[in-house]
Protein backbone atom coordinates (compact mmCIF):
# COMPACT_ATOMS: atom_id res chain seq x y z
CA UNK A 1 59.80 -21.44 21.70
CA UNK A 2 60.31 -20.07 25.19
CA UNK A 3 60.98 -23.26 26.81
CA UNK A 4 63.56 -24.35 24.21
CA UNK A 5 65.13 -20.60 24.76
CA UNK A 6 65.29 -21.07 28.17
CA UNK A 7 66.56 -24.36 27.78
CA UNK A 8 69.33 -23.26 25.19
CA UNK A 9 69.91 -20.30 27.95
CA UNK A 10 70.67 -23.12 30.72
CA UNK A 11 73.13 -25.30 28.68
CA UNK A 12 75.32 -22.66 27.52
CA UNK A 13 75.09 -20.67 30.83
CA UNK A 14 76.63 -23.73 32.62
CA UNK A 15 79.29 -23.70 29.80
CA UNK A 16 80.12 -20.92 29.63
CA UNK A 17 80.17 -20.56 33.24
CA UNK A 18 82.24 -23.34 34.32
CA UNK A 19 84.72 -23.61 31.35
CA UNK A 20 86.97 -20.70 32.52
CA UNK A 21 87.14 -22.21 36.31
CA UNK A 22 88.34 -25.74 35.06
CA UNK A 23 90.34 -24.27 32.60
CA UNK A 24 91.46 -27.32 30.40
CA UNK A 25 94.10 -25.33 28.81
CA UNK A 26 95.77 -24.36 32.01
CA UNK A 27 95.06 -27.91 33.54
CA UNK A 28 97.13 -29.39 30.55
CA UNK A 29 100.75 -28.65 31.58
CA UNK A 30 100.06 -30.34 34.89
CA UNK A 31 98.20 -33.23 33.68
CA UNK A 32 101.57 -34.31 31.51
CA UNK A 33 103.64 -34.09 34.68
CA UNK A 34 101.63 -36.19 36.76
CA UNK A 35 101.24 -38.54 34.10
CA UNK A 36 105.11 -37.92 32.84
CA UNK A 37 106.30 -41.48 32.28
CA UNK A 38 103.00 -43.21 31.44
CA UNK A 39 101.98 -44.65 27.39
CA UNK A 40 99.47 -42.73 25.19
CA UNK A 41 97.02 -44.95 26.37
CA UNK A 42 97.65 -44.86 29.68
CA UNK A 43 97.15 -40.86 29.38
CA UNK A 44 93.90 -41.33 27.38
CA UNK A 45 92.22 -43.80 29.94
CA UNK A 46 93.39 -41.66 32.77
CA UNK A 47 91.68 -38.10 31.47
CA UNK A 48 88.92 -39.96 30.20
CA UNK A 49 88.13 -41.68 33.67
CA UNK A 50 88.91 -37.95 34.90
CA UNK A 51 86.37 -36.40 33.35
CA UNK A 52 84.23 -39.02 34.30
CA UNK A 53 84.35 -38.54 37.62
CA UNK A 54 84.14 -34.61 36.81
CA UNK A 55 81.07 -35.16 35.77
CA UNK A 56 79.45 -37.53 38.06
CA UNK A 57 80.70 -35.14 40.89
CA UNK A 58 79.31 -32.07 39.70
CA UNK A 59 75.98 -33.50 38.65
CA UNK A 60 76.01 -35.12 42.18
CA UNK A 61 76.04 -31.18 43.71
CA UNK A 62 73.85 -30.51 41.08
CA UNK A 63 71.11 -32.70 42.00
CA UNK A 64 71.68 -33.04 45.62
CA UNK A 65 72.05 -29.40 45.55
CA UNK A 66 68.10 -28.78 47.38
CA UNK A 67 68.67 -31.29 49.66
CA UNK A 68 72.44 -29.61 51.24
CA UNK A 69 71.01 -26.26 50.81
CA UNK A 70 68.04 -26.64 52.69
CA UNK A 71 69.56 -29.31 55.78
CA UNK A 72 72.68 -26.08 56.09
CA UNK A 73 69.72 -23.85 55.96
CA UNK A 74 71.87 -21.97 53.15
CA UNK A 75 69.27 -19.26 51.14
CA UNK A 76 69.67 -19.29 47.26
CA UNK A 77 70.91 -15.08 47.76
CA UNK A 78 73.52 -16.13 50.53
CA UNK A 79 74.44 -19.10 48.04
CA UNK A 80 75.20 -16.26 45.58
CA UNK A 81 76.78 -14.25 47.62
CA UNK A 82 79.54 -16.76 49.09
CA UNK A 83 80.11 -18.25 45.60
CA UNK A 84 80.94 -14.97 43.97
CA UNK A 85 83.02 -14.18 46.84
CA UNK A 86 84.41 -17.71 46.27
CA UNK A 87 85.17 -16.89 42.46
CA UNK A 88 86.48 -13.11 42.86
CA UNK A 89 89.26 -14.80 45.11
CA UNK A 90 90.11 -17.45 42.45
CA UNK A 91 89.95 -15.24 39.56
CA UNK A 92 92.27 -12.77 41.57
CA UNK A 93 94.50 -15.31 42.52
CA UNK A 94 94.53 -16.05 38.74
CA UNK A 95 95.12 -12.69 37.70
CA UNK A 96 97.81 -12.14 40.43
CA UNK A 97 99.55 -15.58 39.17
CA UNK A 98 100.12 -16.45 42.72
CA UNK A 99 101.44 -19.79 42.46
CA UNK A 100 103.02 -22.04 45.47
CA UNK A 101 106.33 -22.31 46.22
CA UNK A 102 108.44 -24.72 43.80
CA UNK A 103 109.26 -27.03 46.09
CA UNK A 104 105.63 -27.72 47.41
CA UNK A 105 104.43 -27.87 44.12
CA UNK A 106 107.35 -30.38 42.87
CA UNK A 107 106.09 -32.60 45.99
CA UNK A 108 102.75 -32.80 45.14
CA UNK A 109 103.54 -33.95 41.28
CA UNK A 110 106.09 -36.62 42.71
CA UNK A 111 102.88 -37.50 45.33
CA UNK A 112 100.87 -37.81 42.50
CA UNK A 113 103.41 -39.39 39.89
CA UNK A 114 103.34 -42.36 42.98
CA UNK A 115 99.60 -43.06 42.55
CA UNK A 116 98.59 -45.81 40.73
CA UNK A 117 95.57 -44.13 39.72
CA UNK A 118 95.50 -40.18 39.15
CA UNK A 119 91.90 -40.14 37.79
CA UNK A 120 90.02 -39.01 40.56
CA UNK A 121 92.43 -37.40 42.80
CA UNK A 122 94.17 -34.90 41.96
CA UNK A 123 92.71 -35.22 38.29
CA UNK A 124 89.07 -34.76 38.76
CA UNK A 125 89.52 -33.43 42.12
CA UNK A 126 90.55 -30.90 42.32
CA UNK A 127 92.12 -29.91 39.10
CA UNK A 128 88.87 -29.75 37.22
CA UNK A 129 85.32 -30.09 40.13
CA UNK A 130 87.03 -27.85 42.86
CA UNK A 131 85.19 -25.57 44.85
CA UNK A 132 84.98 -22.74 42.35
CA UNK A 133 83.49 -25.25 39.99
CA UNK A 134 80.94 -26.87 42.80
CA UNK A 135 80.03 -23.16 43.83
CA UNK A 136 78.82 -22.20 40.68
CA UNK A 137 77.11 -25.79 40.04
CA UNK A 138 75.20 -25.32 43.38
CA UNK A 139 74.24 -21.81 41.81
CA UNK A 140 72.67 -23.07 39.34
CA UNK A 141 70.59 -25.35 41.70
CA UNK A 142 68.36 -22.20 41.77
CA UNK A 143 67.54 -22.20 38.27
CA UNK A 144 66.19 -25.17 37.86
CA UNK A 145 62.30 -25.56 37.98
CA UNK A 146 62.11 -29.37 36.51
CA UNK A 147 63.54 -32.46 35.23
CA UNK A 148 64.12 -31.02 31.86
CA UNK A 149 66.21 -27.56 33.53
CA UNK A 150 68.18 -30.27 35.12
CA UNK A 151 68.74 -32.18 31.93
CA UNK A 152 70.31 -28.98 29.73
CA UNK A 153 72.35 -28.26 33.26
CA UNK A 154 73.40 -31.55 32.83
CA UNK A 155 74.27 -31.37 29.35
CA UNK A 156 76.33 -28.08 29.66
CA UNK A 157 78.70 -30.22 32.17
CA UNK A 158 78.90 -32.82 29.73
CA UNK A 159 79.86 -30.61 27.12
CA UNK A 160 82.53 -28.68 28.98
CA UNK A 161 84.04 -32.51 29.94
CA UNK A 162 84.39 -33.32 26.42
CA UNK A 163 86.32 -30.30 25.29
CA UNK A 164 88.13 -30.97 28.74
CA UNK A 165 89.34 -34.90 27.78
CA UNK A 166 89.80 -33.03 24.17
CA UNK A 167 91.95 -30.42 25.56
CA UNK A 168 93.73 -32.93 28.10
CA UNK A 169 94.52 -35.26 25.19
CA UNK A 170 96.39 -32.79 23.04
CA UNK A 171 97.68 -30.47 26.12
CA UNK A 172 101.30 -32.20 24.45
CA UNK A 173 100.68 -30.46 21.16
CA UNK A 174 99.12 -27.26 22.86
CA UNK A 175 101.69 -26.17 25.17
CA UNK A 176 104.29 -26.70 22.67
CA UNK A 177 102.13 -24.39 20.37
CA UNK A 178 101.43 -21.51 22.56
CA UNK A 179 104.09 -22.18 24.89
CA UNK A 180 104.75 -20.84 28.80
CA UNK A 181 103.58 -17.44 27.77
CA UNK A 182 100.52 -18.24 26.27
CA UNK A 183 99.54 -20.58 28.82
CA UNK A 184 100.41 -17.48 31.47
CA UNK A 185 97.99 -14.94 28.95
CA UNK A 186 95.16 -17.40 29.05
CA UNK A 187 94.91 -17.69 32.65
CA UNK A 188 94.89 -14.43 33.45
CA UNK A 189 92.23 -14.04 30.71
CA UNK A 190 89.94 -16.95 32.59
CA UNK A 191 90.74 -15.29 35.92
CA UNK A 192 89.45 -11.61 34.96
CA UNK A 193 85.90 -13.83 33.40
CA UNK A 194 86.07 -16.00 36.75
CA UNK A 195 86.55 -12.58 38.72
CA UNK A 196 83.68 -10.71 36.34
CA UNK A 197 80.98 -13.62 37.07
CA UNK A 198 82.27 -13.36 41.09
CA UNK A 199 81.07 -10.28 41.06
CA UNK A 200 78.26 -10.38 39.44
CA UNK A 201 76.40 -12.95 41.45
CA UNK A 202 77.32 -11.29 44.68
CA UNK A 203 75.61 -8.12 42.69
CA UNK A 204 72.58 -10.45 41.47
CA UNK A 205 72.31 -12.14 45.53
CA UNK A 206 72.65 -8.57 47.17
CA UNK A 207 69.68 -7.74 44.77
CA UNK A 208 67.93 -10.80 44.94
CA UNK A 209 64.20 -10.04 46.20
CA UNK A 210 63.88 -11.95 48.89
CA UNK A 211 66.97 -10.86 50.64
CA UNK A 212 65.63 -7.28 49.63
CA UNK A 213 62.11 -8.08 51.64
CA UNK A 214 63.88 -9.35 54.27
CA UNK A 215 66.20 -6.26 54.95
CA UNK A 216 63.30 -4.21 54.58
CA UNK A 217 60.98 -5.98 57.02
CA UNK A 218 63.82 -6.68 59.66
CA UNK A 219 63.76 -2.80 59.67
């Protein structure tokens, strides 16, 4: 019963902790005008091919995770420490709505409109696996203890790209539903959980024990 608890605790952990970086919802309005011009089905296989390479990306980090920490010589505290520092400044950026000019951002759509293929870049990177979403992947690097940690890890990611092709596919409907404003209120709602979970793992890598021993044995 523990195992399956802790299980259950890693899946929706890594749902619930990357959902509000990716932010489908807020990824929608920009996913129509890169695509803007292209059939349904052209949209469908491009956010499904998206979320594809979401995945394979993040599980990538995930797994190779060990391996980049240990050849950087990066600790599992300073690993929390830099990626809640790494996801207060998104989450305030979020909150803040600081947004590019409108010219560099209308050049980047018309850079991407040219691409033949959007899927990977700028779709999947790095709309939805940027940096705040790779941080908090490599996070949970330190969580897992076996093959079957890995697997509910995994699982979480897959989950959160299904409601993201989900989300992508109607984005049409949903903007036109909640329109500019609610798009604007939902961000800022995703930045101040991005900006909460910041925090709190530079809180839980300050605290962690090791770092703790060390301090206290380097003085």
């Amino acid at each position: 019963m523990t195992d399956v608890l802790h299980l259950w605790a890693l899946f929706l952990g890594t749902f619930v902790g990357l959902l509000p970086i990716i932010n489908p919802l807020s990824a929608g309005p920009t996913f129509l005008a890169i695509t803007e011009g292209d059939s349904d089905t052209r949209r469908r296989e491009q956010a499904r091919k998206g979320c594809l390479y979401m995945v394979a990306i993040l599980v990538s980090f995930l797994v190779g995770g060990t391996f980049i920490m240990n050849f950087f010589g990066i600790s599992i505290p300073g690993l929390r420490i830099a990626g809640g520092i790494l996801l207060t400044r998104i989450g305030m950026d979020m909150l803040g709505a600081t947004r590019r000019s409108g010219r560099d951002d209308d050049e980047q759509r018309e850079a991407a409109r040219r691409k033949l293929d959007i899927s990977f870049s700028p779709l999947a990177m790095p709309m939805l696996s940027g940096p705040g979403s790779i941080a908090v992947t490599l996070g949970f690097t330190s969580l897992a203890e076996s093959w079957l940690d890995y697997a509910a890890i995994i699982l979480g990611i897959v989950a959160v790209a299904l409601l993201t092709y989900v989300v992508l596919r109607l984005s049409g409907r949903l903007v036109k539903l909640i329109g500019p404003v609610g798009v604007n209120a939902m961000t800022k709602i995703m930045g101040f959980l991005i900006m909460s979970m910041g925090v709190q793992f530079v809180v839980n890598g300050v605290l962690d024990p090791a770092l703790l021993a060390a301090v206290r044995a380097a003085l």
